[in-house]
C-alpha atoms as a PDB file:
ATOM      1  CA  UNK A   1     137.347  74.071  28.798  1.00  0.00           C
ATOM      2  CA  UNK A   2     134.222  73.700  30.497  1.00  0.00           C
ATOM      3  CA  UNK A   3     134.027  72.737  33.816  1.00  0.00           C
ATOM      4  CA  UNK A   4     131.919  69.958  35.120  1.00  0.00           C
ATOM      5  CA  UNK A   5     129.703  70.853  37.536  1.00  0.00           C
ATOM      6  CA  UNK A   6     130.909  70.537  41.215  1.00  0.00           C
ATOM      7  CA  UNK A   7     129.084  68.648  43.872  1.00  0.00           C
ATOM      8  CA  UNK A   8     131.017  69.791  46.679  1.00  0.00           C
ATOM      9  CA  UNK A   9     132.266  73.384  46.463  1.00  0.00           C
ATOM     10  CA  UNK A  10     135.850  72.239  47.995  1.00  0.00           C
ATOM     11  CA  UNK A  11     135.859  70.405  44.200  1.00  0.00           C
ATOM     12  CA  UNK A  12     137.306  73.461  42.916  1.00  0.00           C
ATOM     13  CA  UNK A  13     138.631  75.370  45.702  1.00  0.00           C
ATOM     14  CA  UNK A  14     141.499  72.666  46.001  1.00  0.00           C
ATOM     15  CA  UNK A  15     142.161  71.430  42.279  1.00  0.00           C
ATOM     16  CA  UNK A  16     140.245  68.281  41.738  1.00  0.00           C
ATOM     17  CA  UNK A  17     139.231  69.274  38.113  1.00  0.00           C
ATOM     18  CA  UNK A  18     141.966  67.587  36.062  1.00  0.00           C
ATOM     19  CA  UNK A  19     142.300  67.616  32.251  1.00  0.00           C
ATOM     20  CA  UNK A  20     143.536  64.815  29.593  1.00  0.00           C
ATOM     21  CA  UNK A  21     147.217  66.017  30.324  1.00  0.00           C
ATOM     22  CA  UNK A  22     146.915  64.587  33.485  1.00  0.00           C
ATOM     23  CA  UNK A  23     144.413  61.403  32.554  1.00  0.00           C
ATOM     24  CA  UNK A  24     147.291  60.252  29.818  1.00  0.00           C
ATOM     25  CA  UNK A  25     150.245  60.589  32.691  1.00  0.00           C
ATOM     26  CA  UNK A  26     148.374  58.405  34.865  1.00  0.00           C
ATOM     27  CA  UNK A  27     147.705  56.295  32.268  1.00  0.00           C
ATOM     28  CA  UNK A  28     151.365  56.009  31.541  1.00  0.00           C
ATOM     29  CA  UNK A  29     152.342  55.323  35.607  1.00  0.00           C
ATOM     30  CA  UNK A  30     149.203  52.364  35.661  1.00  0.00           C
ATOM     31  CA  UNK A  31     150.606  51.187  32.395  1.00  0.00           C
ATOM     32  CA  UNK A  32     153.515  50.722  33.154  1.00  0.00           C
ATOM     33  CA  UNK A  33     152.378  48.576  35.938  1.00  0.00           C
ATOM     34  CA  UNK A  34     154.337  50.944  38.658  1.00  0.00           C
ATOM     35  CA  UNK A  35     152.107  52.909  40.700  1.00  0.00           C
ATOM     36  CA  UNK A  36     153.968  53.551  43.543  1.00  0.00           C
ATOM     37  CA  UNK A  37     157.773  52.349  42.020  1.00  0.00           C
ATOM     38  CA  UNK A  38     159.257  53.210  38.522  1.00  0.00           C
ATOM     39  CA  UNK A  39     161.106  55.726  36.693  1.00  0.00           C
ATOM     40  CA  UNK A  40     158.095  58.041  36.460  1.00  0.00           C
ATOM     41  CA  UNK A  41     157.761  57.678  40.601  1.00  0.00           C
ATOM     42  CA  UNK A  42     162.190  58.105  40.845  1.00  0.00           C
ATOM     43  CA  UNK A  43     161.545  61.259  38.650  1.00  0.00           C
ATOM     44  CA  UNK A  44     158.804  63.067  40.618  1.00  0.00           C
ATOM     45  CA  UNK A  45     161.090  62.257  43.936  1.00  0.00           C
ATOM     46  CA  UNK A  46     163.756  63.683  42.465  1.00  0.00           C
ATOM     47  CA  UNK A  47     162.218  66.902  41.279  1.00  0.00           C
ATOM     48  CA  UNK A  48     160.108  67.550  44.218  1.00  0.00           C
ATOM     49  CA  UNK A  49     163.968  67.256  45.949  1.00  0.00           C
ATOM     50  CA  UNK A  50     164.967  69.541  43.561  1.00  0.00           C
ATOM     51  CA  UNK A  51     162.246  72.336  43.939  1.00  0.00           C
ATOM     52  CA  UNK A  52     162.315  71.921  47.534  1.00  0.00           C
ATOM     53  CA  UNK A  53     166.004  72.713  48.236  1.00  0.00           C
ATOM     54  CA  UNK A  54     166.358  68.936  50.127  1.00  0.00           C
ATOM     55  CA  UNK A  55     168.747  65.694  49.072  1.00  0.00           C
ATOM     56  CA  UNK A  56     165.937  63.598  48.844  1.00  0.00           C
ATOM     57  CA  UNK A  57     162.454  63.023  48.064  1.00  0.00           C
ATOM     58  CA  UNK A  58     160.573  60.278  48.512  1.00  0.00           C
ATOM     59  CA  UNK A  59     157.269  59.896  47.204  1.00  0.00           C
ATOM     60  CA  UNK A  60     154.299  57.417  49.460  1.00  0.00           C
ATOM     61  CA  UNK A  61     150.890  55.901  49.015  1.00  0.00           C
ATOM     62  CA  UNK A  62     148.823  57.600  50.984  1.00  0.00           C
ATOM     63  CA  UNK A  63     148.866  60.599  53.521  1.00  0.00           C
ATOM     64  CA  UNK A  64     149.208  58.554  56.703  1.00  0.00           C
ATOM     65  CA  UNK A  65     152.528  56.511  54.762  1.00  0.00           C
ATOM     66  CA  UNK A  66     153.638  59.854  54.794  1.00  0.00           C
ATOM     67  CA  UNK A  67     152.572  61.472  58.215  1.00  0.00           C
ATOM     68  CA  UNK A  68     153.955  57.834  59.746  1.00  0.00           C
ATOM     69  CA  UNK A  69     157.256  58.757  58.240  1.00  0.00           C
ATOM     70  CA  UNK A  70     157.287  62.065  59.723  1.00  0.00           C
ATOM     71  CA  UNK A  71     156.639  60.828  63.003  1.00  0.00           C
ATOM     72  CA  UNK A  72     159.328  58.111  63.020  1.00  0.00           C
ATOM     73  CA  UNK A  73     161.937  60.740  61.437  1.00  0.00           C
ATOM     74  CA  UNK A  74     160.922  62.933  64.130  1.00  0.00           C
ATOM     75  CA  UNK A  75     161.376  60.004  66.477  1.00  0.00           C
ATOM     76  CA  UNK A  76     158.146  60.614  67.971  1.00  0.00           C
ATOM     77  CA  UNK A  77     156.920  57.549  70.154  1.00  0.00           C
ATOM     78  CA  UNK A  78     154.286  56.204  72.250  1.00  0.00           C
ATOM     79  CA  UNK A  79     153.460  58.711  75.051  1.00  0.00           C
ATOM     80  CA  UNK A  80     154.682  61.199  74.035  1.00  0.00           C
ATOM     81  CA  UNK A  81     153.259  64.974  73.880  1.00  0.00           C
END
């Protein structure tokens, strides 16, 4: 496979080449009209669970959904360090 041709070197240091494998699995998800809900979405939960060692999973839309979680899980609050 030939790669295309990076404009940013961090384009390949960190994965963001992706292949048809992945193109027809998120074709599948937006197909299926369930982005961010769905089997597909209850699957990857569970098996990032699973290869973490944890109960639960739980999968979010962005990294500050997820960084927000941590933070109220945490029971961080306003003021403090």
């Amino acid at each position: 496979m030939q790669l295309p041709k990076a404009v940013y070197e961090l384009e390949f240091n960190h994965g963001s080449s992706y292949g048809e494998e992945e193109a027809a699995a998120l074709l599948e998800v937006l197909a299926a009209s369930a982005p961010s809900c769905g089997p597909k979405v209850k699957a990857f939960e569970d098996a990032f669970a699973a290869y973490c060692g944890t109960m639960f999973g739980l999968a979010v839309t962005s990294c500050t959904a997820g960084l927000e979680l941590a933070m109220i899980a945490c029971d961080v609050g306003p003021g403090m360090r």
